[in-house]
C-alpha atoms as a PDB file:
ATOM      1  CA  UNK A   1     -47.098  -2.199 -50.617  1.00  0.00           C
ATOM      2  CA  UNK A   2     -44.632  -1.790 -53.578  1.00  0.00           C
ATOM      3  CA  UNK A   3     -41.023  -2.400 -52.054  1.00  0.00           C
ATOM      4  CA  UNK A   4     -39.590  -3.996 -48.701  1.00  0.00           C
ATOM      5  CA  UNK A   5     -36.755  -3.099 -46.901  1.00  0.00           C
ATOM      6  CA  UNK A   6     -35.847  -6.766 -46.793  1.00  0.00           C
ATOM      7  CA  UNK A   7     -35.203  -9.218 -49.471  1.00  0.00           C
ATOM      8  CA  UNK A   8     -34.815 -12.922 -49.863  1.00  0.00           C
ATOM      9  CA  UNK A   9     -31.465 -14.086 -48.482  1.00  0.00           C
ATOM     10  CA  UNK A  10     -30.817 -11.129 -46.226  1.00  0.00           C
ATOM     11  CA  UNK A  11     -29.817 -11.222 -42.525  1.00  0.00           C
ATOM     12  CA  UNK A  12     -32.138 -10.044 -40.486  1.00  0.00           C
ATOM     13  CA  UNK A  13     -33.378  -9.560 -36.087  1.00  0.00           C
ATOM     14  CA  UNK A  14     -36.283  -9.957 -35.204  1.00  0.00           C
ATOM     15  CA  UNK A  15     -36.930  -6.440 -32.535  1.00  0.00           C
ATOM     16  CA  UNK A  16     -40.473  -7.174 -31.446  1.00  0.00           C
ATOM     17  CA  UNK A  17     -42.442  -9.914 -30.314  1.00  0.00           C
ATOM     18  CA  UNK A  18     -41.908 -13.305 -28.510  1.00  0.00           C
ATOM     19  CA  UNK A  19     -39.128 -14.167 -30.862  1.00  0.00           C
ATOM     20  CA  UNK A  20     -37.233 -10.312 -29.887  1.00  0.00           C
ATOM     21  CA  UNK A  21     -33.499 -10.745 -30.786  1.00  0.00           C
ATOM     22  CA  UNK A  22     -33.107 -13.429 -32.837  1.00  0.00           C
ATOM     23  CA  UNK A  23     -31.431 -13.478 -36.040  1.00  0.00           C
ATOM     24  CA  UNK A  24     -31.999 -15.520 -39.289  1.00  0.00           C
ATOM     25  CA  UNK A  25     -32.016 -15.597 -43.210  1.00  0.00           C
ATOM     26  CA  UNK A  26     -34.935 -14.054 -45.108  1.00  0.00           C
ATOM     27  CA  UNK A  27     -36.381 -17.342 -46.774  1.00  0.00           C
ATOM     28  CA  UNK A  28     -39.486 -15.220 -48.286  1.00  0.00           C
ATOM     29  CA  UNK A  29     -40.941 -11.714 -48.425  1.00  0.00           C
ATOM     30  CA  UNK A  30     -44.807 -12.486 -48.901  1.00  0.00           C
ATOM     31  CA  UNK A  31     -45.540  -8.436 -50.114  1.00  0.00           C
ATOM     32  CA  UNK A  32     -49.344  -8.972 -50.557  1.00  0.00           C
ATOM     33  CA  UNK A  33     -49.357  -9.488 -46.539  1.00  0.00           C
ATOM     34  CA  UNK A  34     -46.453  -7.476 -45.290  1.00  0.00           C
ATOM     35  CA  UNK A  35     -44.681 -10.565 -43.922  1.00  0.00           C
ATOM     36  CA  UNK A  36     -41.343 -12.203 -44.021  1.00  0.00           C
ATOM     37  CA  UNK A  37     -40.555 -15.874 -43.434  1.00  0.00           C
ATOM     38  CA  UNK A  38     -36.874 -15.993 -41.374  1.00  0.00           C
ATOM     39  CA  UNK A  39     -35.029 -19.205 -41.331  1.00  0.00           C
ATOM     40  CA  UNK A  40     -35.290 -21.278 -37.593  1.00  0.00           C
ATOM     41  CA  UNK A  41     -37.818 -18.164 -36.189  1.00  0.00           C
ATOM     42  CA  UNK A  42     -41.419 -18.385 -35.505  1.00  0.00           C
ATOM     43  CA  UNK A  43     -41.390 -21.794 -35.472  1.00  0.00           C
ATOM     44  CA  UNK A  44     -44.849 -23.554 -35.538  1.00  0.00           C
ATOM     45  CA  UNK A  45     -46.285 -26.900 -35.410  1.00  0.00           C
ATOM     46  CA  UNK A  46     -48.532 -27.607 -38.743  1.00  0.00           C
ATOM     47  CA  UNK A  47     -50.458 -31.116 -38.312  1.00  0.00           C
ATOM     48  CA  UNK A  48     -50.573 -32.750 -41.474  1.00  0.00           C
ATOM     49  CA  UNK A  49     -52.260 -36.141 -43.019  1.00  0.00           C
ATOM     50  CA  UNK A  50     -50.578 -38.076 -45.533  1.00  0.00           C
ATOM     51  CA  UNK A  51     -51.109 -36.737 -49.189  1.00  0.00           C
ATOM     52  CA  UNK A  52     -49.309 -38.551 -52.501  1.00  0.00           C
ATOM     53  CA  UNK A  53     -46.475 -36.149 -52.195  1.00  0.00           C
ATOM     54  CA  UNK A  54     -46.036 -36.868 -48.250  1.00  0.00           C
ATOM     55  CA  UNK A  55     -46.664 -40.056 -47.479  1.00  0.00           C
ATOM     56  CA  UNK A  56     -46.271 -39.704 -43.581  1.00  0.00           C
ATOM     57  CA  UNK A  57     -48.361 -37.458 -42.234  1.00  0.00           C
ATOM     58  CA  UNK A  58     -47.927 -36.315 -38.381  1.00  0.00           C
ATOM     59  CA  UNK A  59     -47.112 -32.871 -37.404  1.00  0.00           C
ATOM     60  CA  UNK A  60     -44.784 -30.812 -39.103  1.00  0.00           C
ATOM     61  CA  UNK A  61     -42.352 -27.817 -37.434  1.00  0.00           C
ATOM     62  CA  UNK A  62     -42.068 -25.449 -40.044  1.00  0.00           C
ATOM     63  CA  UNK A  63     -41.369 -21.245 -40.037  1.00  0.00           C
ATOM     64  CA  UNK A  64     -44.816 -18.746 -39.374  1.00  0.00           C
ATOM     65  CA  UNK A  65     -44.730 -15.610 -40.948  1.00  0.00           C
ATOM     66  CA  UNK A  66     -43.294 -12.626 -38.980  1.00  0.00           C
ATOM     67  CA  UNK A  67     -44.702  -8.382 -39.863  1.00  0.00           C
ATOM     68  CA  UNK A  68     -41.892  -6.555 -41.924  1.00  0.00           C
ATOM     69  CA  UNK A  69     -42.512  -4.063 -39.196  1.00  0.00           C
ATOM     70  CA  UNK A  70     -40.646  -6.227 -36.718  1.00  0.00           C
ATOM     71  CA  UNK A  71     -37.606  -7.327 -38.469  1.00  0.00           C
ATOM     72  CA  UNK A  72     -34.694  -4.748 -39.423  1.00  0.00           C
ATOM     73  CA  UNK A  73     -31.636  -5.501 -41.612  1.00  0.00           C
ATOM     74  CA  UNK A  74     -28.067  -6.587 -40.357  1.00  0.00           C
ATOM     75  CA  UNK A  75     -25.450  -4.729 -41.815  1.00  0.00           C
ATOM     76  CA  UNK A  76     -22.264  -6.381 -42.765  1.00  0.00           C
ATOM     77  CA  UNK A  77     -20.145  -3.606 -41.304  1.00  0.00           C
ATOM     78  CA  UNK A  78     -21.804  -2.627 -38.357  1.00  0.00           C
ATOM     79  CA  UNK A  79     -23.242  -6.254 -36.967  1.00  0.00           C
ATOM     80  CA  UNK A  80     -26.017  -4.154 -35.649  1.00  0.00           C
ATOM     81  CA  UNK A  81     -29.686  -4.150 -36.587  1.00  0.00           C
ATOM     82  CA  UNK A  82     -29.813  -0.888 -39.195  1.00  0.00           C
ATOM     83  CA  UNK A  83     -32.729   1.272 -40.498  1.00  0.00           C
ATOM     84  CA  UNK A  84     -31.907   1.328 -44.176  1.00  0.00           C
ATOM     85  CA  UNK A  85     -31.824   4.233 -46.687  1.00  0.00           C
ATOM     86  CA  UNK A  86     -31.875   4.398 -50.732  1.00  0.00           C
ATOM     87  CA  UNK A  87     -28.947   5.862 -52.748  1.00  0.00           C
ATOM     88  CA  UNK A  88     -29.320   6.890 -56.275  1.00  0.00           C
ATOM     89  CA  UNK A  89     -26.335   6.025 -58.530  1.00  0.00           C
ATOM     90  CA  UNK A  90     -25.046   8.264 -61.391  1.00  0.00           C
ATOM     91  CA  UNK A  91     -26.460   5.836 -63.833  1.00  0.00           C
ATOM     92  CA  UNK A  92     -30.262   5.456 -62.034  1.00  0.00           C
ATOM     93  CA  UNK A  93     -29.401   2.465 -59.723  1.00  0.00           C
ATOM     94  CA  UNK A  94     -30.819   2.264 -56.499  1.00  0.00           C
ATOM     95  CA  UNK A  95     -28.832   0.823 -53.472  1.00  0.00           C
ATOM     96  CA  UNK A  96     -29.577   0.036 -50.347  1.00  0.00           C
ATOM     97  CA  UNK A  97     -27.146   1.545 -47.856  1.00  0.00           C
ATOM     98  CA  UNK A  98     -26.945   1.390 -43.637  1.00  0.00           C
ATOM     99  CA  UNK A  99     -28.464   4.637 -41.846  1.00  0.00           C
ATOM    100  CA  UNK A 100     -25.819   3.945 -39.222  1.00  0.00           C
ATOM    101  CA  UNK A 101     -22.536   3.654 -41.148  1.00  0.00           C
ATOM    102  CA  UNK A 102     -23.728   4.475 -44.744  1.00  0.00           C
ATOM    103  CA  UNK A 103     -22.126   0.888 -46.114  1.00  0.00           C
ATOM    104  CA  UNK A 104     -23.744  -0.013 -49.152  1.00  0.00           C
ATOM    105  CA  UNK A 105     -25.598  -3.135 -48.228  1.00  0.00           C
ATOM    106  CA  UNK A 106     -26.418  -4.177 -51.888  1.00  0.00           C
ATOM    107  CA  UNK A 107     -23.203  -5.099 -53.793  1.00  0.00           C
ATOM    108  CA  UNK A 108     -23.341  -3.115 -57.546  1.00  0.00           C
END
């Protein structure tokens, strides 16, 4: 898998799964796997014993990995969870823009 549709400090809903309309901040696009870490979704509990770096151990809540099939983008303009196409620019650029509204959603 070459590109996302997400990147790292989009908005984004969740549309399938347990977690189904919830929104959050991309924290991490892991491309090898086809997963996306969103901020405060997919919580899980991680038990951990006490290494130098973390001296307390105990059990840790921390964000699972979602599929980028079940997240879409949130458009500024719209508010709505969009589909997203690619627009070429005159000078080669390549922008993301809303399938809905056709908004640019990358500022350039």
């Amino acid at each position: 898998m070459a590109d996302a549709h997400v990147r790292r400090g989009d908005t984004v809903a969740v549309i399938a799964g347990k977690e189904r309309g919830k929104r959050g901040k991309v924290l991490r696009v892991l491309l090898t796997d086809g997963r996306v870490l969103v901020e405060k979704v997919n919580m899980v509990k991680k038990h951990q014993r006490p290494t130098q770096k973390l001296r307390q151990g105990g059990i840790i809540e921390r964000e699972g990995a979602l599929a980028l099939s079940n997240v879409l983008l949130v458009c500024g303009r719209c508010d709505k969870p969009v589909r997203t196409g690619v627009k070429t620019l005159a000078d080669g650029r390549k922008l993301r823009v809303c399938r809905r509204c056709g908004e640019p959603i990358d500022k350039g």
